[in-house]
N, C-alpha and C. Protein backbone atom coordinates (compact mmCIF):
# COMPACT_ATOMS: atom_id res chain seq x y z
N UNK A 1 -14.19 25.17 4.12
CA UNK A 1 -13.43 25.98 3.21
C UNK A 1 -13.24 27.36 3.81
N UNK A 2 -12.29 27.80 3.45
CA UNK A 2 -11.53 29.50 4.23
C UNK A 2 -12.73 30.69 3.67
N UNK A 3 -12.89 31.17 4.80
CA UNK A 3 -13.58 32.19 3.93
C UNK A 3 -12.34 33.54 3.49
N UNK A 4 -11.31 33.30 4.14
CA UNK A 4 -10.38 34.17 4.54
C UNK A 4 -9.83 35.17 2.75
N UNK A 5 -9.66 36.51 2.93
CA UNK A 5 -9.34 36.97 1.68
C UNK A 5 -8.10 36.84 1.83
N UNK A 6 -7.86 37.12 0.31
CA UNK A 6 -6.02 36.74 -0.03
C UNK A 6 -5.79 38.32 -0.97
N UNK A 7 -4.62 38.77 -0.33
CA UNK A 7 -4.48 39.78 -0.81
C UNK A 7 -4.29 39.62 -2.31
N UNK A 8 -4.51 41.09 -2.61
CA UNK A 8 -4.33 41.40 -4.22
C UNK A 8 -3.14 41.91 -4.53
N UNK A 9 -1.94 42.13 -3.75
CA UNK A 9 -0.49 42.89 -3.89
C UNK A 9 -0.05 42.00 -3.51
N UNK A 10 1.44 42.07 -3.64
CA UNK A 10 2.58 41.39 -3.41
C UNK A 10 2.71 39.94 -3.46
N UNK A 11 3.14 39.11 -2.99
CA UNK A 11 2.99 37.01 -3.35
C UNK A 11 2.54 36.88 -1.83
N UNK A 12 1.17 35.70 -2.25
CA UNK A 12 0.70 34.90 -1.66
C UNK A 12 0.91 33.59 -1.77
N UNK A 13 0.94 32.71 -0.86
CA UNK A 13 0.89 31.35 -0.92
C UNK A 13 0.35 30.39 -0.18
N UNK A 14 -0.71 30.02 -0.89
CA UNK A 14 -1.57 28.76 -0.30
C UNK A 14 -1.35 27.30 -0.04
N UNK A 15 -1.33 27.09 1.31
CA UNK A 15 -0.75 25.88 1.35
C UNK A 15 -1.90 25.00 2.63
N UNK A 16 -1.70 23.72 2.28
CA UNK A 16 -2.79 22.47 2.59
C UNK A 16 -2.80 21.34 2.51
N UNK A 17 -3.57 20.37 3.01
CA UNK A 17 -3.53 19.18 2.59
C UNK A 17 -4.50 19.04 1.54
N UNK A 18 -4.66 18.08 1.14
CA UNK A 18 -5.60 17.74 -0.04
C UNK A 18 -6.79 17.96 0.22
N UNK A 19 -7.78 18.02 -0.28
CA UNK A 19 -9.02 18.67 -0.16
C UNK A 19 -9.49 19.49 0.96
N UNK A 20 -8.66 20.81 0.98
CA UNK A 20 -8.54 21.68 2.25
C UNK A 20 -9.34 22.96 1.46
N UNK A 21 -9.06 22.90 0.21
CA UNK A 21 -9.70 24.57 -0.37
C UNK A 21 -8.47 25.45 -0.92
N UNK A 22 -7.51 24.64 -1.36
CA UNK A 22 -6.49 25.83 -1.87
C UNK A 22 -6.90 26.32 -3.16
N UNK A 23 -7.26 25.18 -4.34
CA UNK A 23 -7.59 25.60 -5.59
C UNK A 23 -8.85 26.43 -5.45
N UNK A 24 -10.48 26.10 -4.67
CA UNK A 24 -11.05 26.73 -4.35
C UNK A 24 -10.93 28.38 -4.11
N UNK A 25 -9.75 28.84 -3.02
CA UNK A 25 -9.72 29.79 -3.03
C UNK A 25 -8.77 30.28 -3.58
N UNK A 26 -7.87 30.05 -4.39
CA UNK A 26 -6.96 30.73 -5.45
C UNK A 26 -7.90 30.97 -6.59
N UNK A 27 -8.77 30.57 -6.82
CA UNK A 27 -10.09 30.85 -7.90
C UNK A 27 -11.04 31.98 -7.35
N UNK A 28 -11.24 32.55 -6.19
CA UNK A 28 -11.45 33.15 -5.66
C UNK A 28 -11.03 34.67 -5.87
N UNK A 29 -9.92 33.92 -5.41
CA UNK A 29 -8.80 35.60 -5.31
C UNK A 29 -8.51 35.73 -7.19
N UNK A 30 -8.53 34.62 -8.32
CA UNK A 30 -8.38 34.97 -9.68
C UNK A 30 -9.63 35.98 -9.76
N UNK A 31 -10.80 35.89 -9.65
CA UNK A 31 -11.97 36.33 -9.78
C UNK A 31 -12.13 37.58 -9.23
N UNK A 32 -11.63 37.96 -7.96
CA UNK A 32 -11.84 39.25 -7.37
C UNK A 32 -10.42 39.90 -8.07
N UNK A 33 -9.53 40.03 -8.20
CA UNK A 33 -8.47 40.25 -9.43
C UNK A 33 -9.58 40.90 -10.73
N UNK A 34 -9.61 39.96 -11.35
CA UNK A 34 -10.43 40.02 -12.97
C UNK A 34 -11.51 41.18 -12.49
N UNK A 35 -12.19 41.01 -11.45
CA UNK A 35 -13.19 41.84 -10.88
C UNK A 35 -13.10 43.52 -11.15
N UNK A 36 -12.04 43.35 -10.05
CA UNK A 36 -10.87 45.37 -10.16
C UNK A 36 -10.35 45.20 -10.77
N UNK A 37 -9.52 44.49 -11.93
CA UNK A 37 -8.51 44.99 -12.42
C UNK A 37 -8.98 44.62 -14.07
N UNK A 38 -9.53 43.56 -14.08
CA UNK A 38 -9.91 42.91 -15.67
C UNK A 38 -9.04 41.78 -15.79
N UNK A 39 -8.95 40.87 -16.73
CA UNK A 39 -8.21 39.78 -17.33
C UNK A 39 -6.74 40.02 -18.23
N UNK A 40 -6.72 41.25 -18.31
CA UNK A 40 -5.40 41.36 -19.27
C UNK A 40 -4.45 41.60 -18.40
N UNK A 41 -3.16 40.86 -18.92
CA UNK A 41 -2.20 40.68 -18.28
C UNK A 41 -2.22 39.37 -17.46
N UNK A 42 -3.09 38.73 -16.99
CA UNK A 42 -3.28 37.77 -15.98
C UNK A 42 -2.89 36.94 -16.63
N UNK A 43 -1.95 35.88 -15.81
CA UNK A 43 -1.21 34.73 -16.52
C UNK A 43 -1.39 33.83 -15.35
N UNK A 44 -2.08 32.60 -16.25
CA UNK A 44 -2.74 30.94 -15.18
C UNK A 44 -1.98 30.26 -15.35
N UNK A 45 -1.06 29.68 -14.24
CA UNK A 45 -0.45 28.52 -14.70
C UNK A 45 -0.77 27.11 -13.79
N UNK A 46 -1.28 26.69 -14.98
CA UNK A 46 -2.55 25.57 -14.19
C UNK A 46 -1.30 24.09 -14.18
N UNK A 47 -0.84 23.69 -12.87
CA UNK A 47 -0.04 22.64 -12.78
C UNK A 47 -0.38 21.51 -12.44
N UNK A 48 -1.58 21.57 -11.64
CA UNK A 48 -2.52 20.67 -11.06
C UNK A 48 -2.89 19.18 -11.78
N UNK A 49 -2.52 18.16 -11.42
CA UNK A 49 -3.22 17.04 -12.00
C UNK A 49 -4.81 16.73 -11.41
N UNK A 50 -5.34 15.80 -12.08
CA UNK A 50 -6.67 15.22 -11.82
C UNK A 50 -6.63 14.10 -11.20
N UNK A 51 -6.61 13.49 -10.01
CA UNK A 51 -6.55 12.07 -9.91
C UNK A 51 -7.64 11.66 -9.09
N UNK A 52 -8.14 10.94 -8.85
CA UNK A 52 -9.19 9.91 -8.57
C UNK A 52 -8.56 8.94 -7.40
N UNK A 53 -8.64 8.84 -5.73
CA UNK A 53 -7.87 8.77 -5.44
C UNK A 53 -8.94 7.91 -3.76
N UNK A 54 -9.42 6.70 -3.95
CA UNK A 54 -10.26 6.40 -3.23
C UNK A 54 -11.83 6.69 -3.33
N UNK A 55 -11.90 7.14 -4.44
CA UNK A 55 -13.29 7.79 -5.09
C UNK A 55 -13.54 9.38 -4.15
N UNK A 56 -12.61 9.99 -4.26
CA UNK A 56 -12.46 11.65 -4.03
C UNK A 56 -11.57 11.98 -5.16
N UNK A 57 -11.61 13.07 -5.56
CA UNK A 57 -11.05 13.74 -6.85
C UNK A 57 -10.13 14.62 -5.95
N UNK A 58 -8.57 13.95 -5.98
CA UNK A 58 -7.76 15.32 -5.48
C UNK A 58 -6.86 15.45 -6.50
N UNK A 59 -6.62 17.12 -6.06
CA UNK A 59 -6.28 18.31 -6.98
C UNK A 59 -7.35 18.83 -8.14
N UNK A 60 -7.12 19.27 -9.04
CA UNK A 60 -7.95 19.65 -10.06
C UNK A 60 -7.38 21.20 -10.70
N UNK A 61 -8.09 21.41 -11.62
CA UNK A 61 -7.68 22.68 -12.10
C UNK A 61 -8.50 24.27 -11.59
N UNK A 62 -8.64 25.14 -12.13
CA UNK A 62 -8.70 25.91 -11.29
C UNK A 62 -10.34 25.75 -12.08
N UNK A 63 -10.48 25.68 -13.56
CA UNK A 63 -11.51 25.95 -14.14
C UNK A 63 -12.59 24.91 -13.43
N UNK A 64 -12.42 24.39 -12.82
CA UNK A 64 -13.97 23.75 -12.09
C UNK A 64 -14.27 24.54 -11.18
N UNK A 65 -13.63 26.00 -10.75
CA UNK A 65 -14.27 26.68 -9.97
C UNK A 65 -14.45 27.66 -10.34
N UNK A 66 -13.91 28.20 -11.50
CA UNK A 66 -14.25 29.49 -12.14
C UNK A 66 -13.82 29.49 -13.62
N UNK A 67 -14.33 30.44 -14.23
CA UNK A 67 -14.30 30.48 -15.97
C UNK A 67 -12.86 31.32 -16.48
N UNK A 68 -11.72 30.90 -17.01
CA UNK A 68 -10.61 31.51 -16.99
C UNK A 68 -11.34 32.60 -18.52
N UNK A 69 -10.86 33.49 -18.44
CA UNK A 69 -11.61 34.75 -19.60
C UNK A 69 -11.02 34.60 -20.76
N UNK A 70 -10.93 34.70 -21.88
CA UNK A 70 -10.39 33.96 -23.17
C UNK A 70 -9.12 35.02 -23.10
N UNK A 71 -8.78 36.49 -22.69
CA UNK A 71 -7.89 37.19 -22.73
C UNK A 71 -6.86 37.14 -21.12
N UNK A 72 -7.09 36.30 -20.58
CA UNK A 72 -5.85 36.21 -19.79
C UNK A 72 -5.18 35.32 -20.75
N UNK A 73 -3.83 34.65 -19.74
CA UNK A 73 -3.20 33.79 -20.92
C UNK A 73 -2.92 32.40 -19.67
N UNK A 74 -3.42 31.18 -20.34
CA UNK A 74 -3.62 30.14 -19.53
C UNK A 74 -2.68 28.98 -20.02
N UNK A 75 -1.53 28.58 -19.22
CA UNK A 75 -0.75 27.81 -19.57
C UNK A 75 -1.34 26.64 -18.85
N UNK A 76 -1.57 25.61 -19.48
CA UNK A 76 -2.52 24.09 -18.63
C UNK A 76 -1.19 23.13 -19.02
N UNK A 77 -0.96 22.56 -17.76
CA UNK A 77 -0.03 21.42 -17.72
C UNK A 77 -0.62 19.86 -17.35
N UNK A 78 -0.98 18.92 -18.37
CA UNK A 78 -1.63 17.99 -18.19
C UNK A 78 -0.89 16.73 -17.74
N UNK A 79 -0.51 17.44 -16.42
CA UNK A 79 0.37 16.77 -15.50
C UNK A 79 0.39 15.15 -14.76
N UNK A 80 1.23 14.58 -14.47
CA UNK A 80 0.64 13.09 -14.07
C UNK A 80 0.72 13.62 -12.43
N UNK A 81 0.39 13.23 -11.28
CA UNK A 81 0.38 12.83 -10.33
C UNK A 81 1.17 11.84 -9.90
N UNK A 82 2.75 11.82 -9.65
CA UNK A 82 3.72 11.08 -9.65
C UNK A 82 3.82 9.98 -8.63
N UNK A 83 3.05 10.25 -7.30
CA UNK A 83 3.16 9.74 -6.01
C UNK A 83 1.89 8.34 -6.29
N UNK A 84 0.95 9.12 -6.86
CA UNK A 84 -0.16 7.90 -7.14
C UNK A 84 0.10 7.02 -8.32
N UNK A 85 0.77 7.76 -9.56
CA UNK A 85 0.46 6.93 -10.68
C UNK A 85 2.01 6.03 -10.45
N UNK A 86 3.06 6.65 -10.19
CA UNK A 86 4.33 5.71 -9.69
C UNK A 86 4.29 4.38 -8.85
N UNK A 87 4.76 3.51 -9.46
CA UNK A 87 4.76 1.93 -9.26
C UNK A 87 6.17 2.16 -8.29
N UNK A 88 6.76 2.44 -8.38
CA UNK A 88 8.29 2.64 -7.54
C UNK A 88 8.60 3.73 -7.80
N UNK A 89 9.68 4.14 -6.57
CA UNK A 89 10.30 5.24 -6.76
C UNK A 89 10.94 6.01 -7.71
N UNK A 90 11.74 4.91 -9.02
CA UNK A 90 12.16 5.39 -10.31
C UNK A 90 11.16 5.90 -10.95
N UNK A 91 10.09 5.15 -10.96
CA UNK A 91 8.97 5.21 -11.65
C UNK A 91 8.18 7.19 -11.35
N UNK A 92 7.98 7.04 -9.86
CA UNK A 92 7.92 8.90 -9.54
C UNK A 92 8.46 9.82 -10.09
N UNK A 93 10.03 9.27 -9.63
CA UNK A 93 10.79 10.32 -10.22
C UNK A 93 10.83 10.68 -11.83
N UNK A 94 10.57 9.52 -12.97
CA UNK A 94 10.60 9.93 -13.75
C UNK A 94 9.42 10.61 -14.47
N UNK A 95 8.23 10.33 -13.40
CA UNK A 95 7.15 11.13 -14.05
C UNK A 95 7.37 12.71 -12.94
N UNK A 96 7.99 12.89 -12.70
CA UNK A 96 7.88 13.81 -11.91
C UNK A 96 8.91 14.90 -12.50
N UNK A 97 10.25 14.29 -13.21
CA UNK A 97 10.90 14.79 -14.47
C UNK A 97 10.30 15.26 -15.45
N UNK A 98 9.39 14.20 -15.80
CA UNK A 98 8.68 15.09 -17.03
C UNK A 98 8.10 15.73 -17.09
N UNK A 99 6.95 16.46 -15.75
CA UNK A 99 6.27 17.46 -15.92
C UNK A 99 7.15 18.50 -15.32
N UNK A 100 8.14 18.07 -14.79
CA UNK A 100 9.00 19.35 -14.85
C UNK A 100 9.38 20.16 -16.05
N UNK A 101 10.03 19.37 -17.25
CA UNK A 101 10.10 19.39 -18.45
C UNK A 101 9.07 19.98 -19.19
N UNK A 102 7.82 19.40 -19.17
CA UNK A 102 6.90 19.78 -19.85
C UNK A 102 6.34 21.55 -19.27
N UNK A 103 6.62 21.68 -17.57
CA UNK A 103 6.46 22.82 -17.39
C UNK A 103 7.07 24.22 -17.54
N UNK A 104 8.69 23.70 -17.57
CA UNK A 104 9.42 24.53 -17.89
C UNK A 104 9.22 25.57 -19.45
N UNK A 105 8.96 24.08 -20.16
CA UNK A 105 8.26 24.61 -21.60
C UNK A 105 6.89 25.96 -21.46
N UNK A 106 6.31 26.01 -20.71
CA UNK A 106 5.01 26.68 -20.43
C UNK A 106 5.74 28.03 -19.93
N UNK A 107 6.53 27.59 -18.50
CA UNK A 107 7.23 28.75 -18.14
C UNK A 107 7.89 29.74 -19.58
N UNK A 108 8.64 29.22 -20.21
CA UNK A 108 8.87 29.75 -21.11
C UNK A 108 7.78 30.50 -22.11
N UNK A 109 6.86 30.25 -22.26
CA UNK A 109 5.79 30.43 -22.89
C UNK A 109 4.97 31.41 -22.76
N UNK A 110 4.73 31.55 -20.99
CA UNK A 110 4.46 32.62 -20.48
C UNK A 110 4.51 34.14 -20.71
N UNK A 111 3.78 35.32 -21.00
CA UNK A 111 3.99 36.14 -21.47
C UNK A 111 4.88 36.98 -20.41
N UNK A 112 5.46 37.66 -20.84
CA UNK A 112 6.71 38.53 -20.19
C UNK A 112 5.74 39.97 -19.40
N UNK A 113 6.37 40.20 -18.10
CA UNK A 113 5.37 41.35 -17.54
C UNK A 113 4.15 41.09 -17.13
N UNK A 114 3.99 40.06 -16.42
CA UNK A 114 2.21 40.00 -16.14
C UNK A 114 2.01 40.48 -15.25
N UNK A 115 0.41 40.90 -15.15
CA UNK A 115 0.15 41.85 -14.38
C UNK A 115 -0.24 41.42 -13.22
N UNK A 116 -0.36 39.93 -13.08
CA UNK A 116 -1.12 38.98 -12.17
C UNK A 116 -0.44 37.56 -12.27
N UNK A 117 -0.31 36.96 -11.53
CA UNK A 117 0.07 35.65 -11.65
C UNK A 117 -0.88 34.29 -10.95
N UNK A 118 -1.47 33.63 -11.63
CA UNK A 118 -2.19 32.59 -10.59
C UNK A 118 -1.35 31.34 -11.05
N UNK A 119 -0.85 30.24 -9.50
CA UNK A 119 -0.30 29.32 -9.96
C UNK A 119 -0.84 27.96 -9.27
N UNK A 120 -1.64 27.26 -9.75
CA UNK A 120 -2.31 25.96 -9.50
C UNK A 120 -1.50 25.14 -9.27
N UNK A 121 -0.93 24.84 -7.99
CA UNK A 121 -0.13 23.38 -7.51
C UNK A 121 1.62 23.77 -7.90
N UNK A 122 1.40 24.60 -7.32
CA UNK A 122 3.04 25.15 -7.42
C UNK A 122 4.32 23.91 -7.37
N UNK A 123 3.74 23.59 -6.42
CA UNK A 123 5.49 22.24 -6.20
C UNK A 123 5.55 20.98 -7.32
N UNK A 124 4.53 21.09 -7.89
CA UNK A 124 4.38 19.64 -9.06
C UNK A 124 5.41 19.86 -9.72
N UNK A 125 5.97 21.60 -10.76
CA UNK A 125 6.90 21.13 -11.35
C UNK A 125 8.18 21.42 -10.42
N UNK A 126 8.63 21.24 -9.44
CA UNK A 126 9.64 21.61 -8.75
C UNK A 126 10.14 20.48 -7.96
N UNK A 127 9.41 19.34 -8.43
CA UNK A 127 9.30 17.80 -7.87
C UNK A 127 10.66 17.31 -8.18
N UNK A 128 11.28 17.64 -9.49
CA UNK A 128 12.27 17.08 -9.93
C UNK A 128 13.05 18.08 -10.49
N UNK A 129 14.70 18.24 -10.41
CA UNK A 129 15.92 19.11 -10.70
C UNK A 129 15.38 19.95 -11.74
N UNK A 130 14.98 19.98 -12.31
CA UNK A 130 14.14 20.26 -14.05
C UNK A 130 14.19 21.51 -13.57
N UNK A 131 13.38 22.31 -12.83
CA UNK A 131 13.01 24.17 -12.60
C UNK A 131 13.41 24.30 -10.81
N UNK A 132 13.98 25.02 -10.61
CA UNK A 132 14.12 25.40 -9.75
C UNK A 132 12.81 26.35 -8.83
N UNK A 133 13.03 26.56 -7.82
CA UNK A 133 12.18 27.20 -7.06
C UNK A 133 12.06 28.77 -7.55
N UNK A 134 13.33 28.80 -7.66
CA UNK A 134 13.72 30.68 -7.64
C UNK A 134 13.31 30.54 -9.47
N UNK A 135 13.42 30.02 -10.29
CA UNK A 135 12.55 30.24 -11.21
C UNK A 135 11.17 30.87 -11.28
N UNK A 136 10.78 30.05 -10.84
CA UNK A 136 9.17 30.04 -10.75
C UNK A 136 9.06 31.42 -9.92
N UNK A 137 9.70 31.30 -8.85
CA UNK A 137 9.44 33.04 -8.11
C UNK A 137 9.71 33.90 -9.39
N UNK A 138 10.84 33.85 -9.78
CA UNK A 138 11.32 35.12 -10.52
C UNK A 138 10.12 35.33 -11.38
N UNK A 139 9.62 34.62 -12.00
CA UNK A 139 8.54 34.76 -13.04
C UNK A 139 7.34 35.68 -12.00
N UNK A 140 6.93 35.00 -11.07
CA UNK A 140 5.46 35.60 -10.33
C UNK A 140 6.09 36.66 -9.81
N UNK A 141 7.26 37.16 -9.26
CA UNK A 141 8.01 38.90 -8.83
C UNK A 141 7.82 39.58 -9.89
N UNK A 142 7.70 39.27 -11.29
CA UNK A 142 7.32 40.21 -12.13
C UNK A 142 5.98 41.34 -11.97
N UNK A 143 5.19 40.28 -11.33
CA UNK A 143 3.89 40.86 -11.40
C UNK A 143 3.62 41.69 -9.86
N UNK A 144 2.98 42.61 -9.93
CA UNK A 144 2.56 42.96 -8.83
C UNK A 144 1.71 42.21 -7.71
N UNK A 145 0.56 41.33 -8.33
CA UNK A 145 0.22 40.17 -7.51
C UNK A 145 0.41 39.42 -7.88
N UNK A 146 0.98 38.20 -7.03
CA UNK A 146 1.00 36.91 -7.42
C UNK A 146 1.00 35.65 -5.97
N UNK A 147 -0.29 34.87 -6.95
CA UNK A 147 -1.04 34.11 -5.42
C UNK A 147 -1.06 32.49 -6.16
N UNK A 148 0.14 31.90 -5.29
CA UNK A 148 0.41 30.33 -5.57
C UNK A 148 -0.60 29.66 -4.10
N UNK A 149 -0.60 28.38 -5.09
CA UNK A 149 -1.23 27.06 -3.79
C UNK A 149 -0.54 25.97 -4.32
N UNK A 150 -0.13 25.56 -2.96
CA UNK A 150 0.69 24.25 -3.17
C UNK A 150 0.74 22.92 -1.63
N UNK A 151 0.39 21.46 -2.30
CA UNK A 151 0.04 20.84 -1.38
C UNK A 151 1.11 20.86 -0.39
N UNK A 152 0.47 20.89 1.10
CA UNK A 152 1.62 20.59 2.05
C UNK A 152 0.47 19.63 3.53
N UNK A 153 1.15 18.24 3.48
CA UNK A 153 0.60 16.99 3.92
C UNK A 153 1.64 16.10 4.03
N UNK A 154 0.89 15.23 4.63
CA UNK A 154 1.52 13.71 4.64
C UNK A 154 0.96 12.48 3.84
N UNK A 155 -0.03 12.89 3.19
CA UNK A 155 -1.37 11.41 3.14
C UNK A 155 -0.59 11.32 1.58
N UNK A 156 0.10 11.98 1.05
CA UNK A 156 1.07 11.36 -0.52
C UNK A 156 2.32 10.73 -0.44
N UNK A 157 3.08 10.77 1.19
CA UNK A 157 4.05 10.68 1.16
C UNK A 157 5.04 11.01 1.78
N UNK A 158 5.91 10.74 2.23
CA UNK A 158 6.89 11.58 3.15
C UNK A 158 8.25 11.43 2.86
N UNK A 159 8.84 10.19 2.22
CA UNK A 159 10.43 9.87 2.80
C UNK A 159 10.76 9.77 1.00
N UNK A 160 9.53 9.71 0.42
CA UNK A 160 10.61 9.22 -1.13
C UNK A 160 10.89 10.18 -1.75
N UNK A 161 12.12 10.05 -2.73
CA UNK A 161 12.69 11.34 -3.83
C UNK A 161 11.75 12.27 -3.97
N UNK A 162 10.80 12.32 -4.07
CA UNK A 162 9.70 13.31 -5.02
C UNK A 162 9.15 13.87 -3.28
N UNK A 163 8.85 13.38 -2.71
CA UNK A 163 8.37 14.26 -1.43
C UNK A 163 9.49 14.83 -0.94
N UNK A 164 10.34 14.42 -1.11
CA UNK A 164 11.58 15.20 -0.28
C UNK A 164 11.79 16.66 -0.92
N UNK A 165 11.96 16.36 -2.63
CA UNK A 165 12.19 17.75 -3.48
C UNK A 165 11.32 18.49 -3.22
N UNK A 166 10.03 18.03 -3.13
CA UNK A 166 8.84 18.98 -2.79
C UNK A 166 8.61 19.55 -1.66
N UNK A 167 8.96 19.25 -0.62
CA UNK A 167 9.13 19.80 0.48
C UNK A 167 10.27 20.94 0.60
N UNK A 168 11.08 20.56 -0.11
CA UNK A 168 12.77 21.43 0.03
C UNK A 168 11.95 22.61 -0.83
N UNK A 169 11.50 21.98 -2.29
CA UNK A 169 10.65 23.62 -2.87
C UNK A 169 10.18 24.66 -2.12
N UNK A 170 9.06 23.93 -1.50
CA UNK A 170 8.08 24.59 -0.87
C UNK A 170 8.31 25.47 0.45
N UNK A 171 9.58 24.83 0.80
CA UNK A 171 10.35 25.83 2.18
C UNK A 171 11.18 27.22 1.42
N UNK A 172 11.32 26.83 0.05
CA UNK A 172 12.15 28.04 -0.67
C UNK A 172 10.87 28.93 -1.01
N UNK A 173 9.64 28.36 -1.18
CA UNK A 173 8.53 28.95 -1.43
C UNK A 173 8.10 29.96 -0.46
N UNK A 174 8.19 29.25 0.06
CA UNK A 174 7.52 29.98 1.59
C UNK A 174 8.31 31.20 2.04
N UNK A 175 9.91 31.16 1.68
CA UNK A 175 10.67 32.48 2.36
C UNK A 175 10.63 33.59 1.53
N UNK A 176 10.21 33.11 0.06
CA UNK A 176 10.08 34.24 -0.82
C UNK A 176 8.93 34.84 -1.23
N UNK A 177 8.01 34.36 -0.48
CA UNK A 177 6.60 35.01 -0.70
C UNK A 177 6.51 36.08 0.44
N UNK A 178 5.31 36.93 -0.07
CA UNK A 178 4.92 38.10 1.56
C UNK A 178 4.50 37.46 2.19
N UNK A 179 3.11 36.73 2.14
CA UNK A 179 2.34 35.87 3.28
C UNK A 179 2.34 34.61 2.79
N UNK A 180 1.95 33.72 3.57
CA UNK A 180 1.54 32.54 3.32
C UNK A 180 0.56 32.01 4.40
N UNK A 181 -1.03 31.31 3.73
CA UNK A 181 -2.06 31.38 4.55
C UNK A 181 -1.84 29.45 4.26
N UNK A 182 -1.95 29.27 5.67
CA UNK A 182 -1.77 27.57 5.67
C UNK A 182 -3.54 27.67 5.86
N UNK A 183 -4.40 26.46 5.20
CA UNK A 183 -5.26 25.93 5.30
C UNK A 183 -5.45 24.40 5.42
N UNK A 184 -6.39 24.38 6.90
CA UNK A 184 -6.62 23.27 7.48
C UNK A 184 -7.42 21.84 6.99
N UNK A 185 -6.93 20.71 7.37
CA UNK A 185 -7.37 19.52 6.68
C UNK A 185 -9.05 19.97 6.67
N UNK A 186 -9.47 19.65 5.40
CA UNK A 186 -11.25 19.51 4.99
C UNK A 186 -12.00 18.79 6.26
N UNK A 187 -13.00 19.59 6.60
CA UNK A 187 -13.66 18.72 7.51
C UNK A 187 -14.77 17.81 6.62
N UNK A 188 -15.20 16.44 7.48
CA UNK A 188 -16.02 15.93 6.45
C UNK A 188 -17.53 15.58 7.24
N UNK A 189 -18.47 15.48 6.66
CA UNK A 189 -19.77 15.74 7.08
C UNK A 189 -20.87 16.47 7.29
C-alpha cells in the first residue's frame, strides 16, 4: 500500500487495479482533511460496490477504513458491480444504467459548495450515458479539494460496453484533475 500523501488543494485522482490501495488511501487523505480542516462541508460520495470475487473482497466503501463523522454529508450508492454480477453484455449495461441513475439522484442531493469532496470509485456511475464525466468534475471544482479513486486494470474486462465507457470516463478524468497518482498492482505475501 502507498505510503505516498495526496494533496489537500486542488483535484486528485487515484487510480489502480483492484486491491492496489486506492480506497485505503482516499480514507487517508478524508482523515488528514477532517484532521486541519474538520468535517463540515465535506461531501462522501461513496460509489463503490462490495463484491466477493474469488474469495477476495474487491472494492468496498470507504467506511471500512475510516469513521465518516455524522456532520459531513455522505451520499452511499448501493451499487451493483456490473462486470461480475452481468450474465451478458445487456445484462452489464443495464446494471450499469442503473447505478448511473441511482447516482445521478445522489449527485443531485449533494450539498451545494463543499468544502471537500471524497469520491469512492469514480467511473461506476459514468459506466453508462446516464452522468457524464464533466458532471461529476463540475460538482468536485466546486470545492477547493477534491480527491477521486477510480479502478484502472484489465482483470474486469476490456472490450465490452461498460469497460469501454469506463475507460473513455476515466481519460476525461484524468485531463481534468491537477494530479493523478497511479497505484501499483497489490503485492501478495
Amino acid at each position: 500500500m502507498s505510503n505516498r500523501q495526496v494533496p489537500l488543494t486542488g483535484s486528485t485522482l487515484i487510480v489502480g487495479p483492484s486491491q492496489a490501495g486506492k480506497t485505503r488511501l482516499t480514507a487517508r487523505a478524508l482523515d488528514a482533511w477532517i484532521d486541519r480542516n474538520g468535517a463540515a462541508g465535506v461531501a462522501v460520495l461513496e460509489f463503490a460496490p462490495e463484491v466477493e470475487r474469488d474469495g477476495t473482497l474487491l472494492g468496498g466503501r470507504l467506511d471500512r477504513f475510516t469513521t465518516i463523522p455524522d456532520d459531513a454529508w455522505h451520499g452511499i450508492l448501493d451499487a451493483h458491480a456490473p462486470r461480475t454480477a452481468g450474465e451478458s453484455e445487456a445484462e452489464a449495461a443495464a446494471l450499469a444504467a442503473d447505478n448511473a441513475a441511482r447516482a445521478a439522484r445522489l449527485l443531485d442531493a449533494a450539498p451545494d459548495d463543499p468544502a471537500a469532496v471524497f469520491v469512492n470509485d469514480a467511473t461506476i456511475p459514468l459506466q453508462a450515458e446516464v452522468i457524464t464525466p464533466h458532471r461529476l468534475v463540475a460538482y468536485c471544482e466546486q470545492a477547493p479539494c477534491a480527491i477521486l479513486n477510480a479502478y484502472e486494470g484489465e482483470s474486469l474486462g476490456t472490450d465490452d460496453p461498460v469497460s469501454r465507457r469506463e475507460r473513455l470516463a476515466l481519460a476525461t478524468l484524468r485531463k481534468r484533475v491537477n494530479e493523478t497518482i497511479s497505484l501499483p498492482s497489490a503485492t501478495r505475501g
